[in-house]
PDB file of N, CA and C in Angstrom:
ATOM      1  N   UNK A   1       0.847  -1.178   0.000  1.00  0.00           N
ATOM      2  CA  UNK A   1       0.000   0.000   0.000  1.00  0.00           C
ATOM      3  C   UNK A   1       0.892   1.240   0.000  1.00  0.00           C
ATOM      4  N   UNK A   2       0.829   2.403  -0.525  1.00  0.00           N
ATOM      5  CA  UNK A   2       1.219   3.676  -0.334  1.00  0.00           C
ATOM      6  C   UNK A   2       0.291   4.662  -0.669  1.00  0.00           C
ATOM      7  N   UNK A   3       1.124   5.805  -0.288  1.00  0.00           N
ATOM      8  CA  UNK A   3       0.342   6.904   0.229  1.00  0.00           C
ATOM      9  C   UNK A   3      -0.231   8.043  -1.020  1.00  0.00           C
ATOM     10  N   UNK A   4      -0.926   8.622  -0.931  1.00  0.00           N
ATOM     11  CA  UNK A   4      -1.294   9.888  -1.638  1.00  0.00           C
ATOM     12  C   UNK A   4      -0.218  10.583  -2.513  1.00  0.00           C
ATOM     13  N   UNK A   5       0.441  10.805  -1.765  1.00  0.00           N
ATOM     14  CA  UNK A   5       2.103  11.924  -1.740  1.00  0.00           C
ATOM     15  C   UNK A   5       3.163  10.945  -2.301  1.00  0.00           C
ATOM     16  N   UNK A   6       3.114   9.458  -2.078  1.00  0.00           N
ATOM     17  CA  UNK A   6       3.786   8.535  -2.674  1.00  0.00           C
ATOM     18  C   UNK A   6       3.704   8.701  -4.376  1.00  0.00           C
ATOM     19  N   UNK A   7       1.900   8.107  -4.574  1.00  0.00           N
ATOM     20  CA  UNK A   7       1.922   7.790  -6.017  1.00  0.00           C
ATOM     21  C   UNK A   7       1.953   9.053  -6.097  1.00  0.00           C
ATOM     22  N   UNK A   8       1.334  10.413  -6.067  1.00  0.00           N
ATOM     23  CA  UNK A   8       1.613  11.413  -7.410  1.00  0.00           C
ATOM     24  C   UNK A   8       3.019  11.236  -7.212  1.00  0.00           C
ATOM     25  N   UNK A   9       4.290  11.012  -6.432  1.00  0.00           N
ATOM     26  CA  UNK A   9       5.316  11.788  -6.637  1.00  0.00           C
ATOM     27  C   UNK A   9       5.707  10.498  -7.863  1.00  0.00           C
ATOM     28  N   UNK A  10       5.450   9.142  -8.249  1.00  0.00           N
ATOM     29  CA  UNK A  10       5.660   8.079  -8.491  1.00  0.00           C
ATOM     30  C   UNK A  10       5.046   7.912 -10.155  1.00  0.00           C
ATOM     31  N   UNK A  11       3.807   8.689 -10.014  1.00  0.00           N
ATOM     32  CA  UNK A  11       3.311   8.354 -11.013  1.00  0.00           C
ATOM     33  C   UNK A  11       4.072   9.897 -12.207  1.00  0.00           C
ATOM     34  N   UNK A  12       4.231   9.380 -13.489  1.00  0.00           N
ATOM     35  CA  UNK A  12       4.084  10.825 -14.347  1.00  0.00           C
ATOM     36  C   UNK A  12       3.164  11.445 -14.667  1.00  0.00           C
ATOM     37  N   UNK A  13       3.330  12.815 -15.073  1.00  0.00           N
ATOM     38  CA  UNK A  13       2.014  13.470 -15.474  1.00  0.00           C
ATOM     39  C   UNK A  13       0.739  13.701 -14.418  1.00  0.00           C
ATOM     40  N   UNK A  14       1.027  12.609 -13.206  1.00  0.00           N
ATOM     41  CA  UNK A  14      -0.232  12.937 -12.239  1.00  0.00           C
ATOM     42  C   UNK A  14       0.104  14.368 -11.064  1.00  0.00           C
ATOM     43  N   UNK A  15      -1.514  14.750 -11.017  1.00  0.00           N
ATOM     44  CA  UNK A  15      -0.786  16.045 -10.123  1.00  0.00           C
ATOM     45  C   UNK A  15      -2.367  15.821  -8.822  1.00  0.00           C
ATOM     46  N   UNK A  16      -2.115  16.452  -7.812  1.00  0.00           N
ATOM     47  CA  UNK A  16      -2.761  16.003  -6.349  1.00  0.00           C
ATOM     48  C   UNK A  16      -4.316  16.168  -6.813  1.00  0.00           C
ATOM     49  N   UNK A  17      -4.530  17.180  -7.670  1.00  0.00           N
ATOM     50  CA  UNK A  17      -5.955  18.019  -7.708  1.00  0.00           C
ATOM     51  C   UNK A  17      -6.691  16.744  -9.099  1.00  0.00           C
ATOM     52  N   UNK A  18      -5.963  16.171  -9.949  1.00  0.00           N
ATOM     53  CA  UNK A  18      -6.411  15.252 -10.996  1.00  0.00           C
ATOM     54  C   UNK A  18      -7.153  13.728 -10.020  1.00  0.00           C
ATOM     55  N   UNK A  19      -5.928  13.567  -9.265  1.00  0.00           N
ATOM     56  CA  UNK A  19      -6.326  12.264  -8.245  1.00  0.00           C
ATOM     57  C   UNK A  19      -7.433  12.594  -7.556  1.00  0.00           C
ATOM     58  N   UNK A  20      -7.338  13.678  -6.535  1.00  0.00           N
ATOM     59  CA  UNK A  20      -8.531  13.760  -5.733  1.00  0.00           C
ATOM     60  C   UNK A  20     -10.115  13.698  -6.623  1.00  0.00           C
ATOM     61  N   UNK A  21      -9.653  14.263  -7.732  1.00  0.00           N
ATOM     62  CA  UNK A  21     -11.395  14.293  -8.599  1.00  0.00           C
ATOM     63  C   UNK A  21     -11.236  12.825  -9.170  1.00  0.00           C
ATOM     64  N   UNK A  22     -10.560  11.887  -9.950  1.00  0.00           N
ATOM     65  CA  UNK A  22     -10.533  10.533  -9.681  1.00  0.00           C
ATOM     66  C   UNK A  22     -11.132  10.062  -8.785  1.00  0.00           C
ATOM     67  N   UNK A  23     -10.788   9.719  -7.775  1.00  0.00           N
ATOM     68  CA  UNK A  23     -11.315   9.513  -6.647  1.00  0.00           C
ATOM     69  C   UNK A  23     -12.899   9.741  -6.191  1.00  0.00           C
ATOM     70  N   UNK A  24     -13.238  11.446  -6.021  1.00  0.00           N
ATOM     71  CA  UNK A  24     -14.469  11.694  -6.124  1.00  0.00           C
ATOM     72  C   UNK A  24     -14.896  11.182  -7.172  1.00  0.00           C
ATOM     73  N   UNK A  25     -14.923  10.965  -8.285  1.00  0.00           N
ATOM     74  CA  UNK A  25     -15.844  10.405  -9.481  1.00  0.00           C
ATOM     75  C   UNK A  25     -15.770   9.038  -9.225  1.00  0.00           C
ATOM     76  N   UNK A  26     -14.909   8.582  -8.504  1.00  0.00           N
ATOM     77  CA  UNK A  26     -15.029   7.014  -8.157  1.00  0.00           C
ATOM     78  C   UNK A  26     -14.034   6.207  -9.590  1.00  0.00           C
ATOM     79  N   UNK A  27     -13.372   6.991 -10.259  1.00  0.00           N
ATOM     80  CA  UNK A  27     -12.610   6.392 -10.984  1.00  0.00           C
ATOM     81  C   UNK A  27     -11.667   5.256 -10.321  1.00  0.00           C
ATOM     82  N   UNK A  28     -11.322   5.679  -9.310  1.00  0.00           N
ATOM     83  CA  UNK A  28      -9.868   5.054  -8.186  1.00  0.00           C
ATOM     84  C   UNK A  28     -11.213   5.272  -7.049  1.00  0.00           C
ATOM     85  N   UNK A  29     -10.322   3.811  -6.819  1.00  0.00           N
ATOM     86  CA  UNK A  29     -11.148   3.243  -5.225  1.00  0.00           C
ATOM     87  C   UNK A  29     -10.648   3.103  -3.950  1.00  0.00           C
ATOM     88  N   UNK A  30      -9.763   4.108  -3.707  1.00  0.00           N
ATOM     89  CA  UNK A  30      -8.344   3.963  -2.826  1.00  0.00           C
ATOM     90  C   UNK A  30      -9.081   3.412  -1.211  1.00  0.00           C
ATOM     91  N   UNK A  31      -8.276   2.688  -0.626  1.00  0.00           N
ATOM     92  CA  UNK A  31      -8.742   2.282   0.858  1.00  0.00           C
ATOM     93  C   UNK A  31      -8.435   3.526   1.942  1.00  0.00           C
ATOM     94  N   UNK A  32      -8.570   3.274   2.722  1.00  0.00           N
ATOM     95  CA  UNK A  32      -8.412   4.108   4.013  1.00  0.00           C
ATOM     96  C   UNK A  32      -7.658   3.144   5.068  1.00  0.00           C
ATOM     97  N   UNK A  33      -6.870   4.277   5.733  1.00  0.00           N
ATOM     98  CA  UNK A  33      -6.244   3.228   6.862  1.00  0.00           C
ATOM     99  C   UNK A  33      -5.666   4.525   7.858  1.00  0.00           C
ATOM    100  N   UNK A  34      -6.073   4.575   8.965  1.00  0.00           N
ATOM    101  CA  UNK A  34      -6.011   5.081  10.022  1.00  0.00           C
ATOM    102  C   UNK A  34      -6.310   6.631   9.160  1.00  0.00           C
ATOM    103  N   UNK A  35      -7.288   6.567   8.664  1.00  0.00           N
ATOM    104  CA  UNK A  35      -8.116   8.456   8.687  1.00  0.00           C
ATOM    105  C   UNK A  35      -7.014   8.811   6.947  1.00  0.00           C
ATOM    106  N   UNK A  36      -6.023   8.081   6.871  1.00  0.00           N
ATOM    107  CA  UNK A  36      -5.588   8.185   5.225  1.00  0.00           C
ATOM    108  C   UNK A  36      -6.016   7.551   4.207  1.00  0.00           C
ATOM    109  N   UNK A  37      -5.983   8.544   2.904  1.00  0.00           N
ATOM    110  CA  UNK A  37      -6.216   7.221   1.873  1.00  0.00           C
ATOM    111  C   UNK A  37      -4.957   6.381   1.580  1.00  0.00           C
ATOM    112  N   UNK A  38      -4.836   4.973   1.308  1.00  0.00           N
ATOM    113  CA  UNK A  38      -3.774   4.429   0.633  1.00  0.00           C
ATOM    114  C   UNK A  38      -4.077   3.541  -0.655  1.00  0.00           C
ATOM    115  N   UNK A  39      -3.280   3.338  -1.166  1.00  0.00           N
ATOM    116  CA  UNK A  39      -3.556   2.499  -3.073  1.00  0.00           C
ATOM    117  C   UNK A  39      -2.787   1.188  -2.893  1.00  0.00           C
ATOM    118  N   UNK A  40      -3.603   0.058  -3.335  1.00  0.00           N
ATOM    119  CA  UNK A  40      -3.106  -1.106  -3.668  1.00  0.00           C
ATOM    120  C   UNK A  40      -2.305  -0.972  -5.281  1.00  0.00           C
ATOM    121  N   UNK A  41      -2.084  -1.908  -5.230  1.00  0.00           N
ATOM    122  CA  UNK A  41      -1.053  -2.007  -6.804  1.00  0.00           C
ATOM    123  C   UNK A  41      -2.427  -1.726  -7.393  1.00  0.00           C
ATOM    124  N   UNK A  42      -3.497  -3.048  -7.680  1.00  0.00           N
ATOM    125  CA  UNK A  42      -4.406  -2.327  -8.382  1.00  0.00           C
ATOM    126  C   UNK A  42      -5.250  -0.994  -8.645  1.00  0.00           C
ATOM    127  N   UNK A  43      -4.803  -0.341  -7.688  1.00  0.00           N
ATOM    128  CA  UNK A  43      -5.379   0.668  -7.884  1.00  0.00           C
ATOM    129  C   UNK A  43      -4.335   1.900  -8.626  1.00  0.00           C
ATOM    130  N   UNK A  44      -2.505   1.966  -8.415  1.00  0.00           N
ATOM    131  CA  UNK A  44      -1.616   2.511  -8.489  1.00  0.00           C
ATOM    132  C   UNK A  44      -2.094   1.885 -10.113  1.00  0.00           C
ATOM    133  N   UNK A  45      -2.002   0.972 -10.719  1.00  0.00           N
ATOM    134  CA  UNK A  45      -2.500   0.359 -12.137  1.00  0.00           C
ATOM    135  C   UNK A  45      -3.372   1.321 -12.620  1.00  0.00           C
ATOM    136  N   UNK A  46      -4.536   1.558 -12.195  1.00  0.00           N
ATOM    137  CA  UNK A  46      -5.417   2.285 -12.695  1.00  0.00           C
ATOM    138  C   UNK A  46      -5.466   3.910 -12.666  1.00  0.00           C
ATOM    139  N   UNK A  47      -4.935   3.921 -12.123  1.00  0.00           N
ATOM    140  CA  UNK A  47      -4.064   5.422 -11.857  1.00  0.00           C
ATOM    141  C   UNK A  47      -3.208   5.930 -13.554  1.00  0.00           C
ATOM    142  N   UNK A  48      -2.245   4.368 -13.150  1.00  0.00           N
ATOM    143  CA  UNK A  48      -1.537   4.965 -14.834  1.00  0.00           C
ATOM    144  C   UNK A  48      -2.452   4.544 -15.334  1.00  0.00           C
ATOM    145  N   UNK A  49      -3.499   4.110 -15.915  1.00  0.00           N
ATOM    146  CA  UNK A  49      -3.837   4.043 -16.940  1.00  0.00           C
ATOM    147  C   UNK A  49      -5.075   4.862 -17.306  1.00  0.00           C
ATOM    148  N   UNK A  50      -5.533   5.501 -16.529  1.00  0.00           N
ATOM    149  CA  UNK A  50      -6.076   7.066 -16.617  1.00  0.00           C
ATOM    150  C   UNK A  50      -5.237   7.979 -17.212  1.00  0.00           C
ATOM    151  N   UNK A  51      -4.145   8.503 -16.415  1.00  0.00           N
ATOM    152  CA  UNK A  51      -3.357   9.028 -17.381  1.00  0.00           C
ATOM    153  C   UNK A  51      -2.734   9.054 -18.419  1.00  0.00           C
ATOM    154  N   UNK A  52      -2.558   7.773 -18.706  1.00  0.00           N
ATOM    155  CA  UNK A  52      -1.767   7.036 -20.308  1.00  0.00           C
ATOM    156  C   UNK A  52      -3.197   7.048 -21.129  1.00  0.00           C
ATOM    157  N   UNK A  53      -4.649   6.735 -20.924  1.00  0.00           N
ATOM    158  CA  UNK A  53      -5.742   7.225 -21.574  1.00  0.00           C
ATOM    159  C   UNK A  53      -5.974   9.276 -21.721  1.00  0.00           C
ATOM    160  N   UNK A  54      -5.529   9.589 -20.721  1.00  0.00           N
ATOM    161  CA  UNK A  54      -5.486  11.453 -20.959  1.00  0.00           C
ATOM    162  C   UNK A  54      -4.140  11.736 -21.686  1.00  0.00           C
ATOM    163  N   UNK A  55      -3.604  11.317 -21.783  1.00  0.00           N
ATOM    164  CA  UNK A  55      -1.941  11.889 -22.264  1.00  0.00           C
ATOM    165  C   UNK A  55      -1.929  10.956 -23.755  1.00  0.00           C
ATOM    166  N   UNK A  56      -1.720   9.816 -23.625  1.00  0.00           N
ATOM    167  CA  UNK A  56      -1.785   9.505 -24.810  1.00  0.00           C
ATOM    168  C   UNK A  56      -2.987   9.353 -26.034  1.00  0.00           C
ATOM    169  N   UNK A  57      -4.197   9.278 -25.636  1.00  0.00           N
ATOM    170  CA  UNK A  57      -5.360   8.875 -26.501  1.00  0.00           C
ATOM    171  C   UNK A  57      -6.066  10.112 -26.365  1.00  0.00           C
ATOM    172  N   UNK A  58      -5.585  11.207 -25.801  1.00  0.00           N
ATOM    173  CA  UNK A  58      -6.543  12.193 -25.603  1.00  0.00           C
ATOM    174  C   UNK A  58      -7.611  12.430 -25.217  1.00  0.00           C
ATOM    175  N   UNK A  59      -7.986  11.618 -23.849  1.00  0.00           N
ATOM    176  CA  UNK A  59      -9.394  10.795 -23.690  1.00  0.00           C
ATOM    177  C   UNK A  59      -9.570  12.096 -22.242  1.00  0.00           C
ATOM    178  N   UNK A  60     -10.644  12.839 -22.407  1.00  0.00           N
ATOM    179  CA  UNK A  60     -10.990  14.056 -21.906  1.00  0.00           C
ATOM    180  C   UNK A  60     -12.041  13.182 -20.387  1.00  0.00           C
ATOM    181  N   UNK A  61     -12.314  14.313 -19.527  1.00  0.00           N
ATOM    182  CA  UNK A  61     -12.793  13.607 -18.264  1.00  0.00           C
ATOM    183  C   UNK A  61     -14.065  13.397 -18.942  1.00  0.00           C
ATOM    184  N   UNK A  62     -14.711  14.043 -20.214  1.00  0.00           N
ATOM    185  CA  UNK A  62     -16.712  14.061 -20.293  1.00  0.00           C
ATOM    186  C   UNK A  62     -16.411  12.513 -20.994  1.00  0.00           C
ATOM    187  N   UNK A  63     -15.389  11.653 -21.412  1.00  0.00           N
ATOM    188  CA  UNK A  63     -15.588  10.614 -22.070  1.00  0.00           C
ATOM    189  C   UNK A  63     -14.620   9.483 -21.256  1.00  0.00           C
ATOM    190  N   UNK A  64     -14.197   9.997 -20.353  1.00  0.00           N
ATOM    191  CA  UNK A  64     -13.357   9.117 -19.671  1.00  0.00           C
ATOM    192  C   UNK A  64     -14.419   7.642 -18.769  1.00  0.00           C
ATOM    193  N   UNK A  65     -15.439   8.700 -18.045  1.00  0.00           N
ATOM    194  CA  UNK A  65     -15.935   7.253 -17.330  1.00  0.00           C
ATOM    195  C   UNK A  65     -16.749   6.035 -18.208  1.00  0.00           C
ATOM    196  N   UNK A  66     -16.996   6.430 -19.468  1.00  0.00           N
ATOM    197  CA  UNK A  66     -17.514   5.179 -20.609  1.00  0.00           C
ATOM    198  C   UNK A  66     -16.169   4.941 -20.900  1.00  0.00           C
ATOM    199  N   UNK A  67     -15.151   5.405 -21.110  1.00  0.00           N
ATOM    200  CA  UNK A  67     -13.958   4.791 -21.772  1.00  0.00           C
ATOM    201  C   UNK A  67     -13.666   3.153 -20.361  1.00  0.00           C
ATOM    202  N   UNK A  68     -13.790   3.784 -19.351  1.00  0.00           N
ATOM    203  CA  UNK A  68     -13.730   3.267 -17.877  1.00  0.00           C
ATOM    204  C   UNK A  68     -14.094   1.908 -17.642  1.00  0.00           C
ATOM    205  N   UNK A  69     -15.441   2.408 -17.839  1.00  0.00           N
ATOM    206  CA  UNK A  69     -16.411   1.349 -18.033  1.00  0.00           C
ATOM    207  C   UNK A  69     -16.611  -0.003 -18.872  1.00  0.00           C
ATOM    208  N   UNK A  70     -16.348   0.795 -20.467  1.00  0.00           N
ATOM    209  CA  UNK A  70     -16.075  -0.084 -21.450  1.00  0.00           C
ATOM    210  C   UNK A  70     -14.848  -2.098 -21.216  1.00  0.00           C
ATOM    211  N   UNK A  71     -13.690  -0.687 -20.929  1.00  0.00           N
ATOM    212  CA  UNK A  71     -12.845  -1.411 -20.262  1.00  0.00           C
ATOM    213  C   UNK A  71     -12.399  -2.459 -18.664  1.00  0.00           C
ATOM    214  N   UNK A  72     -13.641  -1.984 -18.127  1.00  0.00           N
ATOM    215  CA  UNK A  72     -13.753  -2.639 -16.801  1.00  0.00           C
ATOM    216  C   UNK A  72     -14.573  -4.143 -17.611  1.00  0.00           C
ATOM    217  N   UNK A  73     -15.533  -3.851 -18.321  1.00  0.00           N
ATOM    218  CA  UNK A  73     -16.424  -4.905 -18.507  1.00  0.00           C
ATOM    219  C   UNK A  73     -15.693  -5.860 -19.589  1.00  0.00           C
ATOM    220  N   UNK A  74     -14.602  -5.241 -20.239  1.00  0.00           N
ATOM    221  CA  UNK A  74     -13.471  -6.069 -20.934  1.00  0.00           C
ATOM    222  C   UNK A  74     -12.862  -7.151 -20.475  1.00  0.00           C
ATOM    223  N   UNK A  75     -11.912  -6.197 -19.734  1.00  0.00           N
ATOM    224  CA  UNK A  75     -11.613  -7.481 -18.086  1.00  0.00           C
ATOM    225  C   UNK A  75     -12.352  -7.944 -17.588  1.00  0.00           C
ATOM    226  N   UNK A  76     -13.349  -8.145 -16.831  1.00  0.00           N
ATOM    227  CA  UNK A  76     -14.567  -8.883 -16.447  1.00  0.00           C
ATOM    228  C   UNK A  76     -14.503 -10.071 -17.361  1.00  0.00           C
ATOM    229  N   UNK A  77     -15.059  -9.606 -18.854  1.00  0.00           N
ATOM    230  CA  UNK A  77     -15.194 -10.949 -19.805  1.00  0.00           C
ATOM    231  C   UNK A  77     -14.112 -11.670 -19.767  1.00  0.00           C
ATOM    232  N   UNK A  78     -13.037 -10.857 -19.920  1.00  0.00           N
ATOM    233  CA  UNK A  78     -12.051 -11.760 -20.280  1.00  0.00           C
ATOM    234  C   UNK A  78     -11.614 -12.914 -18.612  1.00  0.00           C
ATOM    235  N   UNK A  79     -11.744 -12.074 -17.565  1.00  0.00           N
ATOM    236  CA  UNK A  79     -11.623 -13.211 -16.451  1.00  0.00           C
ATOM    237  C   UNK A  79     -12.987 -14.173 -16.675  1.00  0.00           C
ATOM    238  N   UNK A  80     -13.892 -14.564 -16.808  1.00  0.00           N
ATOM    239  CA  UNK A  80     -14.653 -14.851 -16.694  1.00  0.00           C
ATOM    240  C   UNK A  80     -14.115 -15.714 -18.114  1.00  0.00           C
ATOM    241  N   UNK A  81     -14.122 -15.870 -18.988  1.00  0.00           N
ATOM    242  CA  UNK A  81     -13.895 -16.286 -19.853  1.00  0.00           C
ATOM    243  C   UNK A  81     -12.716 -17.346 -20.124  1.00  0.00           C
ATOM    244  N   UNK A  82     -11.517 -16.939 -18.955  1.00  0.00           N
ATOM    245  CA  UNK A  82     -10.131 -17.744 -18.460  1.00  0.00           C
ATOM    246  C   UNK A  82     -11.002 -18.933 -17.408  1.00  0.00           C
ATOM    247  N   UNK A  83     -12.216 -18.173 -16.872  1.00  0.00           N
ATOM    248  CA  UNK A  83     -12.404 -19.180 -15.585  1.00  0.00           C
ATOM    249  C   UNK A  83     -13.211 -20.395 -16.655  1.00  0.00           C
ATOM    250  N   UNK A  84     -14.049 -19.952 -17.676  1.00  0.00           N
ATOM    251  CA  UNK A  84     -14.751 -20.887 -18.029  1.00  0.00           C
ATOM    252  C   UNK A  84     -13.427 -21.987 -18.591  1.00  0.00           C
ATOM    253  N   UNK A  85     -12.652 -21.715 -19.296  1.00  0.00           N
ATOM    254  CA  UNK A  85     -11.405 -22.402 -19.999  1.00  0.00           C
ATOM    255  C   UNK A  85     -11.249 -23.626 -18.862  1.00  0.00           C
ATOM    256  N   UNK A  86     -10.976 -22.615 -17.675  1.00  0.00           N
ATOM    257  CA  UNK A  86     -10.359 -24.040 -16.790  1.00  0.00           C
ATOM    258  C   UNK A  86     -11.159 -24.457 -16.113  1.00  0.00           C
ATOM    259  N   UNK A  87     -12.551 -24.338 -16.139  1.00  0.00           N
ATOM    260  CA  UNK A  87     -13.154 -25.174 -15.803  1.00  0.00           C
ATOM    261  C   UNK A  87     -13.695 -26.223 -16.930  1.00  0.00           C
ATOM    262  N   UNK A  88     -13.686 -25.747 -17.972  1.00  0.00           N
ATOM    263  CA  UNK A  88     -13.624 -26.800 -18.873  1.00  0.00           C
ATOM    264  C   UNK A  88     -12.568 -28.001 -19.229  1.00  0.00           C
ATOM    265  N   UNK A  89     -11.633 -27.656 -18.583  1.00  0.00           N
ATOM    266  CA  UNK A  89      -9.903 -28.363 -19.087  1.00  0.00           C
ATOM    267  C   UNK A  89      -9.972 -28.897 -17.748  1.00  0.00           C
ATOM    268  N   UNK A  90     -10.349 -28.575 -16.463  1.00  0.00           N
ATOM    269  CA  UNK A  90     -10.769 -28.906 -15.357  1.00  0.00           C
ATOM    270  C   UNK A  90     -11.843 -30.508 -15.551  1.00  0.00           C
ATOM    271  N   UNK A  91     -13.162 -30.225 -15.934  1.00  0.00           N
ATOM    272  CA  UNK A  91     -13.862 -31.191 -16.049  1.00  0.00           C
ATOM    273  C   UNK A  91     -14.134 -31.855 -17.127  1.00  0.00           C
ATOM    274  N   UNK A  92     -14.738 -31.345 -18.259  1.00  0.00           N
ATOM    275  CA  UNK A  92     -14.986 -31.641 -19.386  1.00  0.00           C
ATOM    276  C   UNK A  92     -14.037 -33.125 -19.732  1.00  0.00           C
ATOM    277  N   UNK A  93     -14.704 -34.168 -20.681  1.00  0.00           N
ATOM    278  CA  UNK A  93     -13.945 -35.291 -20.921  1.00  0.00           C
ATOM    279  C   UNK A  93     -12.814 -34.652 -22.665  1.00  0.00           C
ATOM    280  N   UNK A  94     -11.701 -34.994 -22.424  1.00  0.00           N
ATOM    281  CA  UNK A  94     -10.928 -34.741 -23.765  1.00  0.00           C
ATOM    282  C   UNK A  94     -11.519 -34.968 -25.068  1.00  0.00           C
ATOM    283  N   UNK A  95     -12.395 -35.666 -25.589  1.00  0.00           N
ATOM    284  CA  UNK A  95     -12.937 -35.562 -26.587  1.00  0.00           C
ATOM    285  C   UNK A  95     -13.975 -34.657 -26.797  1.00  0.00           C
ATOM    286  N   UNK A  96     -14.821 -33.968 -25.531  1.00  0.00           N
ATOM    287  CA  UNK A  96     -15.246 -33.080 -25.484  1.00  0.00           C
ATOM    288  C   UNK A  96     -14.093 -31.483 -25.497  1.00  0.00           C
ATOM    289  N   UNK A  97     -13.429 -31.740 -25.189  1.00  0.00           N
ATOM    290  CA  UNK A  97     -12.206 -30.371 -24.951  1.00  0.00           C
ATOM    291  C   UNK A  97     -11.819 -30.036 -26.434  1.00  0.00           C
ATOM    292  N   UNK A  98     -11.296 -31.215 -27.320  1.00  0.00           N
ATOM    293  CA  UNK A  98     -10.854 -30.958 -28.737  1.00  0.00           C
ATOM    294  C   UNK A  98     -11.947 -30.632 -29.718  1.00  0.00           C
ATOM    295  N   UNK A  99     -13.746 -31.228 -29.575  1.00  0.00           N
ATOM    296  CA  UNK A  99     -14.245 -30.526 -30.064  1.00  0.00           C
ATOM    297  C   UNK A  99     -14.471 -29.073 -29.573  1.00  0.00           C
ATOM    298  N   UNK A 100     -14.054 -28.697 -29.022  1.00  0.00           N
ATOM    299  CA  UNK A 100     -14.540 -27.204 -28.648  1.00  0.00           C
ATOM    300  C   UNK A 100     -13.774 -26.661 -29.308  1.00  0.00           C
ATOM    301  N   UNK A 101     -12.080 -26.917 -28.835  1.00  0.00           N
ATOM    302  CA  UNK A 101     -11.262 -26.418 -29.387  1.00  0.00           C
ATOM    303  C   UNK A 101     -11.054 -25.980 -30.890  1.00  0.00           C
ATOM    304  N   UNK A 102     -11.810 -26.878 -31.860  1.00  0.00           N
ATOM    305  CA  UNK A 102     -11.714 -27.404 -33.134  1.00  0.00           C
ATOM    306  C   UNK A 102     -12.839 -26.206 -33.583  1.00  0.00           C
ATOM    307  N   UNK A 103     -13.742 -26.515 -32.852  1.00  0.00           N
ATOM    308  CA  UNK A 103     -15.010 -25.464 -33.264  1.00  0.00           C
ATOM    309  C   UNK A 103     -15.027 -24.065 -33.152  1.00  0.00           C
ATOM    310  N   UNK A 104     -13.791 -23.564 -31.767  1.00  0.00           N
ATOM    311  CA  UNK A 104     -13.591 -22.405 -31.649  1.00  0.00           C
ATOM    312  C   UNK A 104     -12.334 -21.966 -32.966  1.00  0.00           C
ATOM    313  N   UNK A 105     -11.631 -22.866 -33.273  1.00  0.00           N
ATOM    314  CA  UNK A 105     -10.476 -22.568 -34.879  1.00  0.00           C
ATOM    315  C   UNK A 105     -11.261 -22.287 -35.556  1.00  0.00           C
ATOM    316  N   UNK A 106     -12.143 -22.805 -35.791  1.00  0.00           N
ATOM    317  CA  UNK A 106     -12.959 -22.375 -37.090  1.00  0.00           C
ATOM    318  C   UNK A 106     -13.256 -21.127 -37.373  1.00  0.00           C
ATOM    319  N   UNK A 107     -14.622 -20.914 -36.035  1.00  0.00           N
ATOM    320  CA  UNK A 107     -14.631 -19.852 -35.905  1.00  0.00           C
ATOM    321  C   UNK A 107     -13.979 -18.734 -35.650  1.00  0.00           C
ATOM    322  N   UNK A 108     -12.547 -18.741 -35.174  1.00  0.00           N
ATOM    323  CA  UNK A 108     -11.334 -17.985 -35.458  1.00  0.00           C
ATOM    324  C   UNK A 108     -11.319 -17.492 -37.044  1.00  0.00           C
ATOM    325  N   UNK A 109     -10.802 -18.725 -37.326  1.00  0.00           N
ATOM    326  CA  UNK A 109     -10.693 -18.544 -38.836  1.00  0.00           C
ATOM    327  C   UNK A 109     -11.775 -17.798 -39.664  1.00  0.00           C
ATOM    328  N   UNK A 110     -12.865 -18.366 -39.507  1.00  0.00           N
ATOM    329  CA  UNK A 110     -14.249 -17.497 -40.201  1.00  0.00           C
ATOM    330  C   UNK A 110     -15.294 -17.002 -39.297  1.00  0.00           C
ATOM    331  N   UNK A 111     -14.846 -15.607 -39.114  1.00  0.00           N
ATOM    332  CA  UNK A 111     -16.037 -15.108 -37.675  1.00  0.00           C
ATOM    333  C   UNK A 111     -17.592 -14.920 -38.199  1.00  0.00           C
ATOM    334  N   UNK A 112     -18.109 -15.499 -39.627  1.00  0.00           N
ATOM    335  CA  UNK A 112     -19.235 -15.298 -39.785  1.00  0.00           C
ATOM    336  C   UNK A 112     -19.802 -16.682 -39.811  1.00  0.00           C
ATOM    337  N   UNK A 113     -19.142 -17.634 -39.153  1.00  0.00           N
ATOM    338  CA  UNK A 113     -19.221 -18.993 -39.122  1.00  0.00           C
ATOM    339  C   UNK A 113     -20.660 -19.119 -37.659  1.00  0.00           C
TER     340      UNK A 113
END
């Protein structure tokens, strides 16, 4: 965990008054610990990547929380999508695993399949 005064000094491009409205908008979900805020890695993560979305993509605060969003529900699928894998490679019998596999190439190959 670290502190407020940690990541801006840590992060580039971030400055105290950008974080705190982060924060209020609920962009960053920072914890509290004895009356301070502090940031997990995941959250120090999302930090840069607010700013690497404002600095590099030009992504303004009126379009930032759908940009946010978009991307939260990205990750979501995609964990959700790793969990189904191993629970399939988990249970599923191997001749069931290679047709999937076989059926998902295809459809790789031809997405109007």
């Amino acid at each position: 965990m670290i502190s407020i005064d940690i990541l801006v000094a840590q992060v580039s491009g971030l400055n105290r008054q950008d974080l705190d409205r982060w924060i209020m908008n609920s962009w960053v979900r920072p914890d509290e610990d004895a009356g301070s805020v502090v940031f997990q890695e995941i959250d120090v993560a999302r930090v840069k990547l607010i700013v690497e979305l404002r600095e590099s993509l030009d992504i303004n605060d009126d379009a930032m929380p759908v940009v946010l969003s978009l991307l939260d529900q990205l990750y979501d699928l995609r964990r959700r999508f790793n969990a189904l894998g191993e629970a399939i490679a988990e249970t599923a019998p191997e001749d069931l695993q290679r047709a999937l596999a076989q059926r998902l190439a295809r459809q790789t190959a031809d997405p109007m399949q």
